[in-house]
ModelCIF file with pLDDT and N, C-alpha, C, O atoms, coordinates in Angstrom:
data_MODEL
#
_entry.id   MODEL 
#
_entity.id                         1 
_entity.type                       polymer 
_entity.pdbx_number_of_molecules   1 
#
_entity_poly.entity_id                      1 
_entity_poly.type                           'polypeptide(L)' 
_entity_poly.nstd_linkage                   no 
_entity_poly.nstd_monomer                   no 
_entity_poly.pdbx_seq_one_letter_code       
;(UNK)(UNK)(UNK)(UNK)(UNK)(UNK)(UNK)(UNK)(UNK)(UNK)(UNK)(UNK)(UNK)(UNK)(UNK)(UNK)
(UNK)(UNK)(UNK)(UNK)(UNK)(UNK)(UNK)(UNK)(UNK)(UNK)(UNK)(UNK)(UNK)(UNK)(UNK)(UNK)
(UNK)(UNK)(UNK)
;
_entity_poly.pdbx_seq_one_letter_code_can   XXXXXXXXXXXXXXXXXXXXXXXXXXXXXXXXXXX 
_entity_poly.pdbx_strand_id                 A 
#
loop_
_entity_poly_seq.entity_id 
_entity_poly_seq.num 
_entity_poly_seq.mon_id 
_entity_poly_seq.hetero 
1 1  UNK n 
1 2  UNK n 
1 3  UNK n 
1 4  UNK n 
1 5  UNK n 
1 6  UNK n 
1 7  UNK n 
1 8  UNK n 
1 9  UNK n 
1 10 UNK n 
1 11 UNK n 
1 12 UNK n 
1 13 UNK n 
1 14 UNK n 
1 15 UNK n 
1 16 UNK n 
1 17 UNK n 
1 18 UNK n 
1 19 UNK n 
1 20 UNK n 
1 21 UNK n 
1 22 UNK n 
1 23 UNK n 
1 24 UNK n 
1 25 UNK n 
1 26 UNK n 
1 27 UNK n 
1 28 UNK n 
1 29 UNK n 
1 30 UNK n 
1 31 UNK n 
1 32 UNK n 
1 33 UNK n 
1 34 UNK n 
1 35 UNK n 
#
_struct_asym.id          A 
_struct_asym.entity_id   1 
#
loop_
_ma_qa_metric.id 
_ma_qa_metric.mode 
_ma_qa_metric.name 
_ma_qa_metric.software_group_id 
_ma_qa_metric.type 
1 global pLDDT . pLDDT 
2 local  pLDDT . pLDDT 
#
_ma_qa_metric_global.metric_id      1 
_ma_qa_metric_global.metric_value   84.69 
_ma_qa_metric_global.model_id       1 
_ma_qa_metric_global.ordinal_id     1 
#
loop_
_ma_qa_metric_local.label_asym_id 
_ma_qa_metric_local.label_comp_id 
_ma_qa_metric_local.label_seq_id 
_ma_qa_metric_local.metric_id 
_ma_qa_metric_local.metric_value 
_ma_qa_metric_local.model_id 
_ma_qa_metric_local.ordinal_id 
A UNK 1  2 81.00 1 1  
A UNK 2  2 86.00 1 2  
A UNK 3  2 88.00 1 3  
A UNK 4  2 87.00 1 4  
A UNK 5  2 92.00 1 5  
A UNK 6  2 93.00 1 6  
A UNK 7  2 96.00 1 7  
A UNK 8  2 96.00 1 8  
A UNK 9  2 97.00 1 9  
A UNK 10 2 98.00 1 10 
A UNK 11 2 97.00 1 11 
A UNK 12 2 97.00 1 12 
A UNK 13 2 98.00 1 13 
A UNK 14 2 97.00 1 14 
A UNK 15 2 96.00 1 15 
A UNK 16 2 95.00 1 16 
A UNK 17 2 95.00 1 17 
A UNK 18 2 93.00 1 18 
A UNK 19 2 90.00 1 19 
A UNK 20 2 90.00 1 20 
A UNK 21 2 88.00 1 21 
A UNK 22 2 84.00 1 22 
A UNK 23 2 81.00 1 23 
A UNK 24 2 80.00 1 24 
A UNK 25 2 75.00 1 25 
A UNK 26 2 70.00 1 26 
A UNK 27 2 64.00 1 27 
A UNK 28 2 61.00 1 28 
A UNK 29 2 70.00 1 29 
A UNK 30 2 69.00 1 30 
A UNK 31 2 69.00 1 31 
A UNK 32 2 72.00 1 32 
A UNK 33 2 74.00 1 33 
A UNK 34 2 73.00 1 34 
A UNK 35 2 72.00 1 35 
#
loop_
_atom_site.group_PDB 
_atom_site.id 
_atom_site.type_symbol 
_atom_site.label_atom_id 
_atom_site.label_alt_id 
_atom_site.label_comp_id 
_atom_site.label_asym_id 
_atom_site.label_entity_id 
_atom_site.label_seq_id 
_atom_site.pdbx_PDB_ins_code 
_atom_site.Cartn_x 
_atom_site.Cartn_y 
_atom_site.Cartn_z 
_atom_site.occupancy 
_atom_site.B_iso_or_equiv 
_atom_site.pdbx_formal_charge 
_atom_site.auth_seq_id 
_atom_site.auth_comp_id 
_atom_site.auth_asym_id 
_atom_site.auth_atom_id 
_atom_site.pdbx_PDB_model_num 
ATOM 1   N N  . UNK A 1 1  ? 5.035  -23.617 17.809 1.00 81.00 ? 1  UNK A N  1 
ATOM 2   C CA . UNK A 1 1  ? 5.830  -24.562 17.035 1.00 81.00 ? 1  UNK A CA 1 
ATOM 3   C C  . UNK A 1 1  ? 7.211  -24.004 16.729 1.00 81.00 ? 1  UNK A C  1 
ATOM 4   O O  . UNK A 1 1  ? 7.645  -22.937 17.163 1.00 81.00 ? 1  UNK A O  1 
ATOM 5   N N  . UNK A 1 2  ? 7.912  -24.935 15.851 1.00 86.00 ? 2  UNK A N  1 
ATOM 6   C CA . UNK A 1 2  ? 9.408  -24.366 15.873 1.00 86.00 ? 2  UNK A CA 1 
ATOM 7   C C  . UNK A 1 2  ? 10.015 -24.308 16.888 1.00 86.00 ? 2  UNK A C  1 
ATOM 8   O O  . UNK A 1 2  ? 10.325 -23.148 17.159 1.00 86.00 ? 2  UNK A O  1 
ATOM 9   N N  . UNK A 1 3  ? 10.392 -25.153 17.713 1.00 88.00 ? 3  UNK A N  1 
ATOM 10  C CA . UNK A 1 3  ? 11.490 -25.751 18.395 1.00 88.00 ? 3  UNK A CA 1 
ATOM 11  C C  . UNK A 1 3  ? 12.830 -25.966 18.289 1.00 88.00 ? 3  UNK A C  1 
ATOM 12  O O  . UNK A 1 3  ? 13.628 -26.324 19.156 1.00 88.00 ? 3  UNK A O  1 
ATOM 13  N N  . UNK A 1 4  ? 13.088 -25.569 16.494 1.00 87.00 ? 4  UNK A N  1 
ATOM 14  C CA . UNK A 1 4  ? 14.604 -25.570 16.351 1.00 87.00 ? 4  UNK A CA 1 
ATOM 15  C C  . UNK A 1 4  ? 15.921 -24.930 17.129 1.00 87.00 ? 4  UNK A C  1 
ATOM 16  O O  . UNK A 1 4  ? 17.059 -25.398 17.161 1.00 87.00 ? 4  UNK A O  1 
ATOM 17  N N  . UNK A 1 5  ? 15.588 -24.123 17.541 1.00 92.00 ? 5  UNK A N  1 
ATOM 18  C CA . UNK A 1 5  ? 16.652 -23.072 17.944 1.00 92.00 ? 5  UNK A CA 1 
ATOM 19  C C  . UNK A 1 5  ? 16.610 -23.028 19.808 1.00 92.00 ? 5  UNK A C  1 
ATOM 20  O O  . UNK A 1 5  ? 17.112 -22.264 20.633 1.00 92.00 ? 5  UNK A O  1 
ATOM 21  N N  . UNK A 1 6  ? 15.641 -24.408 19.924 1.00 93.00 ? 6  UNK A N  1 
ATOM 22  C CA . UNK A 1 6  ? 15.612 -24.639 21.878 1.00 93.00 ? 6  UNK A CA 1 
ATOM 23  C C  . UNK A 1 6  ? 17.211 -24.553 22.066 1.00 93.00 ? 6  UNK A C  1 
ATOM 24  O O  . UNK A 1 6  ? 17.908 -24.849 21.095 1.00 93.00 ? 6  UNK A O  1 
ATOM 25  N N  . UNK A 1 7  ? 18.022 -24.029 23.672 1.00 96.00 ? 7  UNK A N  1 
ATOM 26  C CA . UNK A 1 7  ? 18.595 -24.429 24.029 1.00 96.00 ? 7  UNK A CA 1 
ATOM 27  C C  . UNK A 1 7  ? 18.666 -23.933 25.670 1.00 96.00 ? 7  UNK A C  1 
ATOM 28  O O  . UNK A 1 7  ? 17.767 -23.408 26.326 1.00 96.00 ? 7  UNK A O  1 
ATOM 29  N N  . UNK A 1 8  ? 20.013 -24.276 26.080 1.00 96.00 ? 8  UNK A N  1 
ATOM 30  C CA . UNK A 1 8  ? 19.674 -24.007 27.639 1.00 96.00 ? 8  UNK A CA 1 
ATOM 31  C C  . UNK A 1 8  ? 20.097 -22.151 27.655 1.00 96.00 ? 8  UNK A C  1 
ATOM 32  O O  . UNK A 1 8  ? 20.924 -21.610 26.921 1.00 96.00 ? 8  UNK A O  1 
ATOM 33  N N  . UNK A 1 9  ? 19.507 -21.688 28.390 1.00 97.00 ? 9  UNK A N  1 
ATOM 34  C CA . UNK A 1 9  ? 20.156 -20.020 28.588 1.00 97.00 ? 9  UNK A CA 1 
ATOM 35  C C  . UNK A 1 9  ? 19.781 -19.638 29.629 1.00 97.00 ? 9  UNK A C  1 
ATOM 36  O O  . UNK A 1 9  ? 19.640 -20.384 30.598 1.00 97.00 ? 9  UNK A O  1 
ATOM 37  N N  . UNK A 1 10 ? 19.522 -18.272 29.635 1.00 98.00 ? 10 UNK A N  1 
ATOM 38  C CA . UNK A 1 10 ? 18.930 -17.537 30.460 1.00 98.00 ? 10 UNK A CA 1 
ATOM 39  C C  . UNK A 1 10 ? 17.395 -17.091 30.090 1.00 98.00 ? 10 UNK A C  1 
ATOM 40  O O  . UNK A 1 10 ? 17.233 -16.435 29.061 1.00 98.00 ? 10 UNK A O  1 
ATOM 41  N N  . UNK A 1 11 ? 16.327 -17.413 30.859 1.00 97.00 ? 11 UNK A N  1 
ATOM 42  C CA . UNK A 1 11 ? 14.928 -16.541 30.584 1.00 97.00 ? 11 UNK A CA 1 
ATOM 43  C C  . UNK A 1 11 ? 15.338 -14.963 30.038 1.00 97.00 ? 11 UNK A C  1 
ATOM 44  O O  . UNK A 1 11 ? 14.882 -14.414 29.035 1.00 97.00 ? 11 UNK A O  1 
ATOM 45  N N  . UNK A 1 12 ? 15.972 -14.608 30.651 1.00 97.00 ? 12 UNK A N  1 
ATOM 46  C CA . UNK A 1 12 ? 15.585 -12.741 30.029 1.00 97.00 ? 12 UNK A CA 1 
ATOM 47  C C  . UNK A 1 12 ? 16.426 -12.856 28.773 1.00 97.00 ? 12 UNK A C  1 
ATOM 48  O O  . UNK A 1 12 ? 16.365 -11.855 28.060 1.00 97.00 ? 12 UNK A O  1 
ATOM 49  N N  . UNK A 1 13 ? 17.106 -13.727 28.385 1.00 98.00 ? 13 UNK A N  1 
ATOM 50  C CA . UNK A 1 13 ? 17.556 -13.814 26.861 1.00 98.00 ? 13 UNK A CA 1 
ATOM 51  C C  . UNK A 1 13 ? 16.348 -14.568 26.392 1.00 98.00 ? 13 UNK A C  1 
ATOM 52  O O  . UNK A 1 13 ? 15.693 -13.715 25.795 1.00 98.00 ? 13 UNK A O  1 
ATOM 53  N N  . UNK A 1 14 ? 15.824 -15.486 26.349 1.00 97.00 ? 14 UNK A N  1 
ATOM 54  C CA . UNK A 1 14 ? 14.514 -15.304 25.506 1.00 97.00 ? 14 UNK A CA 1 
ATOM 55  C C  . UNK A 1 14 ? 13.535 -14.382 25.841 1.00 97.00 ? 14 UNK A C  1 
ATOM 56  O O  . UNK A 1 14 ? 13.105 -13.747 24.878 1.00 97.00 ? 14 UNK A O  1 
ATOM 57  N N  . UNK A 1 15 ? 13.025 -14.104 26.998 1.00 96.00 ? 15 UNK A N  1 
ATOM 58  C CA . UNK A 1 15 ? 12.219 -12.324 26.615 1.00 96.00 ? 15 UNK A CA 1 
ATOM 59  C C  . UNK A 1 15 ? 12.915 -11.309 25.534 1.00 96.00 ? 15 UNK A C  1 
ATOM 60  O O  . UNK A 1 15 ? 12.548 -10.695 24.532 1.00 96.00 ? 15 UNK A O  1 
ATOM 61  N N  . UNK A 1 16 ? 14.009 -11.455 26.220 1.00 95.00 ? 16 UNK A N  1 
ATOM 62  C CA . UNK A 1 16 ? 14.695 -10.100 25.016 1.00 95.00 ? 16 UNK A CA 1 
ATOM 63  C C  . UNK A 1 16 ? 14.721 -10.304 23.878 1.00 95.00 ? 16 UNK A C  1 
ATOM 64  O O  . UNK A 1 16 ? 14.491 -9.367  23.113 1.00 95.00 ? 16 UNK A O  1 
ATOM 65  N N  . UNK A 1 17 ? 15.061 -11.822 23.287 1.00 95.00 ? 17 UNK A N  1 
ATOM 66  C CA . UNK A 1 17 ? 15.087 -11.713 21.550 1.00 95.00 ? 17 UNK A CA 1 
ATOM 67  C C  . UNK A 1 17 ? 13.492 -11.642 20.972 1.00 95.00 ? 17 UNK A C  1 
ATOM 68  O O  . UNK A 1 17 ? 13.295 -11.214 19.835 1.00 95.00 ? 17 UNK A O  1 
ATOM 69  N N  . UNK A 1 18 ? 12.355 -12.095 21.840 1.00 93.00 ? 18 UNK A N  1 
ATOM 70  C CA . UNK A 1 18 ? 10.874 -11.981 21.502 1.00 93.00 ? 18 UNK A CA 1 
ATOM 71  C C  . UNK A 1 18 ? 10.652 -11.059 21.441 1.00 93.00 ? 18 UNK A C  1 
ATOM 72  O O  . UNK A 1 18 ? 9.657  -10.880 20.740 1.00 93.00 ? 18 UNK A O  1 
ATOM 73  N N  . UNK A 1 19 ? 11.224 -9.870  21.985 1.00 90.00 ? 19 UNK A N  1 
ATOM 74  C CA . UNK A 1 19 ? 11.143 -8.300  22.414 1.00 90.00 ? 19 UNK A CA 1 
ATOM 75  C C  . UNK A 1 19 ? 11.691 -7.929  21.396 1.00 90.00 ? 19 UNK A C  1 
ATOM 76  O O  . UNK A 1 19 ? 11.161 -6.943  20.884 1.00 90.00 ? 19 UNK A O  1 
ATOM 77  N N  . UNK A 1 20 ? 12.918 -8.501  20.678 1.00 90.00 ? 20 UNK A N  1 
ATOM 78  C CA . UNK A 1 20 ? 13.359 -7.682  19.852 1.00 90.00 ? 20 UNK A CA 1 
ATOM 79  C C  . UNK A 1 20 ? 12.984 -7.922  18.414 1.00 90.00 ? 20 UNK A C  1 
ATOM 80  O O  . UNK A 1 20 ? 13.109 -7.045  17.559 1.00 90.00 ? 20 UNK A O  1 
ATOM 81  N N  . UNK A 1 21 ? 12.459 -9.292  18.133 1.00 88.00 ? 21 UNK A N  1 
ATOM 82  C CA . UNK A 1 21 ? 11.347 -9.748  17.245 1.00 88.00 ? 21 UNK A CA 1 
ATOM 83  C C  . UNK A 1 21 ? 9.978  -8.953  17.102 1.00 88.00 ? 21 UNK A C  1 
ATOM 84  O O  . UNK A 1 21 ? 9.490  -8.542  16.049 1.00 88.00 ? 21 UNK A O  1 
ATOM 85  N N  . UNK A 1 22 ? 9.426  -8.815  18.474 1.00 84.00 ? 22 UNK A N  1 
ATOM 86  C CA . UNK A 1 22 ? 8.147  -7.692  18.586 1.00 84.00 ? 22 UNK A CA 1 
ATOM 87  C C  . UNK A 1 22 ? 8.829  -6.330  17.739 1.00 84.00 ? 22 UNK A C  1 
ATOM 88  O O  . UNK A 1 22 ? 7.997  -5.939  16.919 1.00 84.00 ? 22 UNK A O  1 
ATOM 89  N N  . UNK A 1 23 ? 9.618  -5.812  17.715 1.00 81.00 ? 23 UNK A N  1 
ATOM 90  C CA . UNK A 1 23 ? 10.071 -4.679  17.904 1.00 81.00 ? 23 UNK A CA 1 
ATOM 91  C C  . UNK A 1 23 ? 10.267 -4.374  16.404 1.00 81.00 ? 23 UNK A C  1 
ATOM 92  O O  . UNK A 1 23 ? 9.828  -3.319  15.945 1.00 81.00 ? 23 UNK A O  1 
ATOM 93  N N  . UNK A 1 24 ? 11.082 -5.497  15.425 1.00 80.00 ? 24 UNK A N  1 
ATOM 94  C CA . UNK A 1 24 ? 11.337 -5.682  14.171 1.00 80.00 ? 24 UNK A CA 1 
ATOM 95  C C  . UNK A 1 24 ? 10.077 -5.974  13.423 1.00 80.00 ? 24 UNK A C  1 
ATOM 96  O O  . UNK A 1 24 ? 10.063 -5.766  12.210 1.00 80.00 ? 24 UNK A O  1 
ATOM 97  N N  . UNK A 1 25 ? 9.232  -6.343  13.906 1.00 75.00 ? 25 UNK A N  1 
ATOM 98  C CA . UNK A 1 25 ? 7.531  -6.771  12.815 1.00 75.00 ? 25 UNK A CA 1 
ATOM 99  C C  . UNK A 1 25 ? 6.714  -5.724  12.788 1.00 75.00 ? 25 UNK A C  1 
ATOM 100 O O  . UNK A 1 25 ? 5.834  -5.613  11.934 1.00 75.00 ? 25 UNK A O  1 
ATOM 101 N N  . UNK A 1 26 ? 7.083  -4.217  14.412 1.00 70.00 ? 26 UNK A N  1 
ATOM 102 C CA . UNK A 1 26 ? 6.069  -3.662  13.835 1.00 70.00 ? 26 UNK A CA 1 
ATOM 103 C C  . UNK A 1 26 ? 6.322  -2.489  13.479 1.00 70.00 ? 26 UNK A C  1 
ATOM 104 O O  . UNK A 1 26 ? 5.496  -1.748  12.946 1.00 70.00 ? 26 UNK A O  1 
ATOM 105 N N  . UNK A 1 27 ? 7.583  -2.172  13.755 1.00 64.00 ? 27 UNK A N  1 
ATOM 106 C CA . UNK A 1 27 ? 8.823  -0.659  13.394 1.00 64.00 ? 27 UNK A CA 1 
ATOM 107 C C  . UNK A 1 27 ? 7.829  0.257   13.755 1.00 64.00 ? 27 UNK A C  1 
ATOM 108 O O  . UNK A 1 27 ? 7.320  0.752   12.750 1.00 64.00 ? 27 UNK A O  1 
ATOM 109 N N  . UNK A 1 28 ? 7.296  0.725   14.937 1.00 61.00 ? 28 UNK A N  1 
ATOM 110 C CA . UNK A 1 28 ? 6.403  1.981   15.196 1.00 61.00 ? 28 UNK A CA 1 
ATOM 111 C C  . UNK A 1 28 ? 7.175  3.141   14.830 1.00 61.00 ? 28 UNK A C  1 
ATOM 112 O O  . UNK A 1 28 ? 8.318  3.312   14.407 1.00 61.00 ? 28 UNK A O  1 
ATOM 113 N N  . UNK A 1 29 ? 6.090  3.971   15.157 1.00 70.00 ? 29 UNK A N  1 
ATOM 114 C CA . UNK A 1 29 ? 6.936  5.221   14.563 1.00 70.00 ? 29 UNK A CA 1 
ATOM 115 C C  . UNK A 1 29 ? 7.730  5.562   15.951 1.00 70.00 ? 29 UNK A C  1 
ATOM 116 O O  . UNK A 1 29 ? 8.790  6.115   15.655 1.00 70.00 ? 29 UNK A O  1 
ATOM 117 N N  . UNK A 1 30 ? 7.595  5.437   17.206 1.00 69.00 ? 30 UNK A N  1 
ATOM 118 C CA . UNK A 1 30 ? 8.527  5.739   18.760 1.00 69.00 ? 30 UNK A CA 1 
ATOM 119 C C  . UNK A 1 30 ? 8.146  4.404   19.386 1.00 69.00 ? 30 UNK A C  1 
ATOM 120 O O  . UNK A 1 30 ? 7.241  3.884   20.039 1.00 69.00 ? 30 UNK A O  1 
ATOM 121 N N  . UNK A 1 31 ? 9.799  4.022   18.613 1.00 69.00 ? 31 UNK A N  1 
ATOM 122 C CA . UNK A 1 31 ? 10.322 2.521   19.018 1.00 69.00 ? 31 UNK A CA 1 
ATOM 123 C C  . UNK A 1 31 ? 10.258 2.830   20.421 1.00 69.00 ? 31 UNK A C  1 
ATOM 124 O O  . UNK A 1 31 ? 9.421  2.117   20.976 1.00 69.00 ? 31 UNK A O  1 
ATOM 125 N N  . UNK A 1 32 ? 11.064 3.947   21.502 1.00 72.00 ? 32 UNK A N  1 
ATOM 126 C CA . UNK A 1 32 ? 11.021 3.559   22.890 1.00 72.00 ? 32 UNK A CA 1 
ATOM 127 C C  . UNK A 1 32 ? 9.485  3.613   23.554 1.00 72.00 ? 32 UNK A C  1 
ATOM 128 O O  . UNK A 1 32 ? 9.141  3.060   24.599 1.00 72.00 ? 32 UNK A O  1 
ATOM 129 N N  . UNK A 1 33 ? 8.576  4.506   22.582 1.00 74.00 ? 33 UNK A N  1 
ATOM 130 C CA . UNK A 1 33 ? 7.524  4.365   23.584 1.00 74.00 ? 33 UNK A CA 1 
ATOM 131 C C  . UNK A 1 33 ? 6.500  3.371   23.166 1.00 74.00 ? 33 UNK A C  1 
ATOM 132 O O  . UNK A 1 33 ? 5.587  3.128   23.955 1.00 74.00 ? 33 UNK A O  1 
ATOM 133 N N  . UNK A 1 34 ? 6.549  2.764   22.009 1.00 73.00 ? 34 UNK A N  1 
ATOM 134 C CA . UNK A 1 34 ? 6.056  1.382   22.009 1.00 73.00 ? 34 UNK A CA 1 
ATOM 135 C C  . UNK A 1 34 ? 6.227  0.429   22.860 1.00 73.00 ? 34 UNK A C  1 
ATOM 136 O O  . UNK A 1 34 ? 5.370  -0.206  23.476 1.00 73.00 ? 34 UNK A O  1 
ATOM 137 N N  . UNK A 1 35 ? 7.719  0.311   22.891 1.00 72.00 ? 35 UNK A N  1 
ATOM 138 C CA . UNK A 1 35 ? 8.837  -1.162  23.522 1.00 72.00 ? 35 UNK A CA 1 
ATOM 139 C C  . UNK A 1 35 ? 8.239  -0.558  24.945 1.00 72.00 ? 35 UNK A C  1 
ATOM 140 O O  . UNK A 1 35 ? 8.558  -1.072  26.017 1.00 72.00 ? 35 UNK A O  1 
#
């Protein structure tokens, strides 16, 4: 859900901001070897 923020882009710009959402919710302790 939440459809607000649809627009046209590029796929690897939405992987990347989901990636960088993943990245912000779970703050590991080794961000590169989590990501």
């Amino acid at each position: 859900y939440d459809f607000s923020k649809a627009k046209y882009h590029w796929y690897t710009y939405d992987i990347a901001v989901t990636i960088f959402h993943i990245i912000e919710s779970y703050q590991p302790e080794d961000k590169q070897q989590f990501l």
